[in-house]
C-alpha atoms as a PDB file:
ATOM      1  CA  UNK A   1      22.713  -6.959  50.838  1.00  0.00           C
ATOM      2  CA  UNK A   2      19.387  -6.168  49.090  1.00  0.00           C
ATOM      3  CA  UNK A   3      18.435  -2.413  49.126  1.00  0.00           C
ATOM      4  CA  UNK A   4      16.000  -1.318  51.121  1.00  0.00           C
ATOM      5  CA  UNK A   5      12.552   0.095  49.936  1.00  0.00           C
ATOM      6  CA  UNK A   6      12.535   3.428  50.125  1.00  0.00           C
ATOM      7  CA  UNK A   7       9.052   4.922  51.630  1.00  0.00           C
ATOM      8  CA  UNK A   8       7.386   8.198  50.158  1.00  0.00           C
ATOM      9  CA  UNK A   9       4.357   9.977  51.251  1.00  0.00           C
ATOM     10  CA  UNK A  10       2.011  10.693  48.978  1.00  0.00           C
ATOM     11  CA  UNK A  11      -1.874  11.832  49.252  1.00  0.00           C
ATOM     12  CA  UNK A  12      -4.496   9.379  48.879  1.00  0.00           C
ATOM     13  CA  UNK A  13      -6.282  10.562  45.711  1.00  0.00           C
ATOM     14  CA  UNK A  14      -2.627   9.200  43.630  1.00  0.00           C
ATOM     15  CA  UNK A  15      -1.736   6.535  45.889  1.00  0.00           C
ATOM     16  CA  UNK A  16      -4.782   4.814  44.572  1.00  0.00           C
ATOM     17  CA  UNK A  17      -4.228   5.791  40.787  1.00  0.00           C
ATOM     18  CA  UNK A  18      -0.869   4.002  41.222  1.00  0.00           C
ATOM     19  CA  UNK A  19      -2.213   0.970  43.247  1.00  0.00           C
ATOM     20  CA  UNK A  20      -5.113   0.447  40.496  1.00  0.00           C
ATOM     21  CA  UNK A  21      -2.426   0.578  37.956  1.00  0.00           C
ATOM     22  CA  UNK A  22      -4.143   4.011  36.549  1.00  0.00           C
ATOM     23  CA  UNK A  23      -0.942   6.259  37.498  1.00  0.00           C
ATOM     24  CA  UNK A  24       2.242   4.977  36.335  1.00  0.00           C
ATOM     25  CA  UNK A  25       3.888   8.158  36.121  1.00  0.00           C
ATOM     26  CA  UNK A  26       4.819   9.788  39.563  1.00  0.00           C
ATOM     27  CA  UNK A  27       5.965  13.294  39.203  1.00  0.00           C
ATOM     28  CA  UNK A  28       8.421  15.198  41.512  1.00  0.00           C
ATOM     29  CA  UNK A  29      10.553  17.931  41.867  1.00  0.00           C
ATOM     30  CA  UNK A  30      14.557  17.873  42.021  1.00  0.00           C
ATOM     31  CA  UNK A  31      15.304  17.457  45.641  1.00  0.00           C
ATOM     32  CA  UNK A  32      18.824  15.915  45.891  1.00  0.00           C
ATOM     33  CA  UNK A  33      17.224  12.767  47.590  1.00  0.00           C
ATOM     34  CA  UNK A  34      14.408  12.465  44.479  1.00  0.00           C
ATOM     35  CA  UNK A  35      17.640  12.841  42.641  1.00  0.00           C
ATOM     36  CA  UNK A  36      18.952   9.337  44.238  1.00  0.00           C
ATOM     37  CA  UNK A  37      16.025   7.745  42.729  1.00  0.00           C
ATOM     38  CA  UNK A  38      16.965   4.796  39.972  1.00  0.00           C
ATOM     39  CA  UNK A  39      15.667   2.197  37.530  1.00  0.00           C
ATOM     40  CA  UNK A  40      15.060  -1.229  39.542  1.00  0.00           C
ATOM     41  CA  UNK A  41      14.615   0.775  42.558  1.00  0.00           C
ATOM     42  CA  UNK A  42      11.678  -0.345  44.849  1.00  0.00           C
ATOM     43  CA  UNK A  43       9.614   2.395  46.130  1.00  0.00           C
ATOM     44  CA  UNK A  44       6.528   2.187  48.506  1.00  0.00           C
ATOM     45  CA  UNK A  45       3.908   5.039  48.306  1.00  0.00           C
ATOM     46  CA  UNK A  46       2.286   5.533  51.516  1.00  0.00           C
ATOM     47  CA  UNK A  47      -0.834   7.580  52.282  1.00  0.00           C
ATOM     48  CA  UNK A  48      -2.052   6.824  55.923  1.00  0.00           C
ATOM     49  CA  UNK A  49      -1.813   3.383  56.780  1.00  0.00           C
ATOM     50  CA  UNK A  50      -2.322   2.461  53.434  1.00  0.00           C
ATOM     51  CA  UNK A  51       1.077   1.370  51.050  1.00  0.00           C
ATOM     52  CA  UNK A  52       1.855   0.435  47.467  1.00  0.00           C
ATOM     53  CA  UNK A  53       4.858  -1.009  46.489  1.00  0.00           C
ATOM     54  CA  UNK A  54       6.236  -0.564  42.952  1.00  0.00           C
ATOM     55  CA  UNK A  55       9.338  -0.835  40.685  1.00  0.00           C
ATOM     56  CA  UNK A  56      11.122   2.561  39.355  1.00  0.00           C
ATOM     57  CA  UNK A  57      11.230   1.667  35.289  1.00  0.00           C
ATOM     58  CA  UNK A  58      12.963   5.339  34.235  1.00  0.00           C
ATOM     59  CA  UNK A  59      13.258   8.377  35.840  1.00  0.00           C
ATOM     60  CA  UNK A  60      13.365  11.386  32.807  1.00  0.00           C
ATOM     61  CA  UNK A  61      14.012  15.335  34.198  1.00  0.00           C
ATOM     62  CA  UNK A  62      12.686  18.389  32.406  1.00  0.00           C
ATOM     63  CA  UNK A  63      13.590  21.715  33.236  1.00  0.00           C
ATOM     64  CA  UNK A  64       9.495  22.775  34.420  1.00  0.00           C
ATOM     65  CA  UNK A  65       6.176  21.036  34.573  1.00  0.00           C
ATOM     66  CA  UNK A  66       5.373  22.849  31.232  1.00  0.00           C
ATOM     67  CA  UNK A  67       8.486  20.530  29.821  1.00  0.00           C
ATOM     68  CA  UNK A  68       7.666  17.536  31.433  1.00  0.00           C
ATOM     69  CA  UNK A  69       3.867  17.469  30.362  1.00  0.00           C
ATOM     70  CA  UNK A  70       4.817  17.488  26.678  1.00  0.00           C
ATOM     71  CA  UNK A  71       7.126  14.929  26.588  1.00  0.00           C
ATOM     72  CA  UNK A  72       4.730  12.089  29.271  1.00  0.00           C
ATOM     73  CA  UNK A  73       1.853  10.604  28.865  1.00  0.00           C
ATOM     74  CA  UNK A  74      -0.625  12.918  30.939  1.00  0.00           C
ATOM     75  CA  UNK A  75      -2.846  10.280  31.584  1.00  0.00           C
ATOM     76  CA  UNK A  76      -0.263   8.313  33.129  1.00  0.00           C
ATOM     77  CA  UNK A  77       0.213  11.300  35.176  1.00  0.00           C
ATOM     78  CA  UNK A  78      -3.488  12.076  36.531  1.00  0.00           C
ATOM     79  CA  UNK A  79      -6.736  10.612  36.847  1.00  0.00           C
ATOM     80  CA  UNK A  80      -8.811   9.779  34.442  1.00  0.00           C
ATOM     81  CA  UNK A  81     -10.083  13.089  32.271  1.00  0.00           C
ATOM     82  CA  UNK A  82      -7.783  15.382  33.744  1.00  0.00           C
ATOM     83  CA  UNK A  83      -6.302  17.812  30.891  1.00  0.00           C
ATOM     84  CA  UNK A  84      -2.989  19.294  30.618  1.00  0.00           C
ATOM     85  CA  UNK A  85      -4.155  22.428  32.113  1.00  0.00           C
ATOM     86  CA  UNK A  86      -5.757  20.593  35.429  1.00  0.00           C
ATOM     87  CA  UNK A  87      -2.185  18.391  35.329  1.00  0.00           C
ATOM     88  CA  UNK A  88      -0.576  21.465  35.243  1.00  0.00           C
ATOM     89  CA  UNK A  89      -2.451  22.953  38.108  1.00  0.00           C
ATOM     90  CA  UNK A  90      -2.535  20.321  40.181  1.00  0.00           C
ATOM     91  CA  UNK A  91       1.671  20.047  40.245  1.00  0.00           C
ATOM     92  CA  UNK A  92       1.788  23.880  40.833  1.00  0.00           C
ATOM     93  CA  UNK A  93      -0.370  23.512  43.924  1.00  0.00           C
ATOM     94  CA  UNK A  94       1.459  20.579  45.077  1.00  0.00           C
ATOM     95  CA  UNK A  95       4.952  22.510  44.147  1.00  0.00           C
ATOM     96  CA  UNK A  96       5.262  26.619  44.243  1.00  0.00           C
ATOM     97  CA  UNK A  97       7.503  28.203  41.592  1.00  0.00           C
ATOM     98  CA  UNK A  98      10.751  27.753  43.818  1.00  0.00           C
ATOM     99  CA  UNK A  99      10.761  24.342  43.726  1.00  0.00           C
ATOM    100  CA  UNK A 100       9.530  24.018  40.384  1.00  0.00           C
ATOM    101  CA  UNK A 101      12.910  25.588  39.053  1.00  0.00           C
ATOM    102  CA  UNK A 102      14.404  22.829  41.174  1.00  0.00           C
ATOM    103  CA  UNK A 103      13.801  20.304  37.823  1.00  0.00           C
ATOM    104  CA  UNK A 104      10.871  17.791  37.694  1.00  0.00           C
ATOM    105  CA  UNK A 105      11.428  14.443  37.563  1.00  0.00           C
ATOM    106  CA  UNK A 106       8.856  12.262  36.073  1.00  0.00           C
ATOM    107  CA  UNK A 107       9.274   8.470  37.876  1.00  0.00           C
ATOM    108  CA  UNK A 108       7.719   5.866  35.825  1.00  0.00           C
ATOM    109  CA  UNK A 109       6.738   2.942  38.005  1.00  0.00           C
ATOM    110  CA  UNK A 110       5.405  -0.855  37.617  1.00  0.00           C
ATOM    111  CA  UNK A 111       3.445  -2.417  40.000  1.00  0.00           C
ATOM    112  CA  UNK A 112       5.818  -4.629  42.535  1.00  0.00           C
ATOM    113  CA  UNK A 113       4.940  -7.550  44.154  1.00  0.00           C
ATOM    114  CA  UNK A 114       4.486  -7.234  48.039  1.00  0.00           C
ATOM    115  CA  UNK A 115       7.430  -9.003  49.926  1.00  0.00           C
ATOM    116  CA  UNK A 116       6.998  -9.527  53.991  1.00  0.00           C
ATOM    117  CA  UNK A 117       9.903  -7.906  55.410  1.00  0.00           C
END
């Protein structure tokens, strides 16, 4: 049996980065079900009524954002012009220092076709 797509919120501003194709870098923290997260897994970003489904390529953990900005791509990460220091700030609002020190996972995705379910 075919696994199922998992759904995961996510606000507008990057849903549309990653439906453009802009973002292909998603970046969360280490909660054990971000942990279950896999290559070839489907996942569909949904902000509103709006969805994007895509393909999970890698998933790579660092120990802090600091780590994980190093080793990616930042402009896989953010929009367009964003620095490292506005990345940086922009994951720290998102995620406060507790669940930083979970681990960050950075999800690199493709874009999927759509398949009616």
């Amino acid at each position: 049996m075919p696994e199922q797509d998992r759904v995961i919120q996510i606000r507008r501003p990057y849903l549309d980065l990653i439906a453009d194709g802009t973002k292909t870098i998603e970046v969360r923290v280490g909660y054990p079900s971000m942990r279950r997260i896999h290559p070839g897994q489907a996942l569909v970003f949904e902000s509103g009524g709006t969805r994007c489904r895509t393909q999970v390529v890698k998933v790579a953990e660092y120990p802090t954002f600091e780590a994980m900005l190093d080793a990616e791509d930042n402009e896989a990460i953010g929009s367009e012009g964003m620095d490292r220091a506005e990345l940086l700030a922009a994951c720290r609002e998102i995620y406060p220092p507790e669940k930083e020190a979970l681990g960050v996972l950075a999800i690199h995705l493709q874009l999927a076709p759509t398949t009616e379910r």
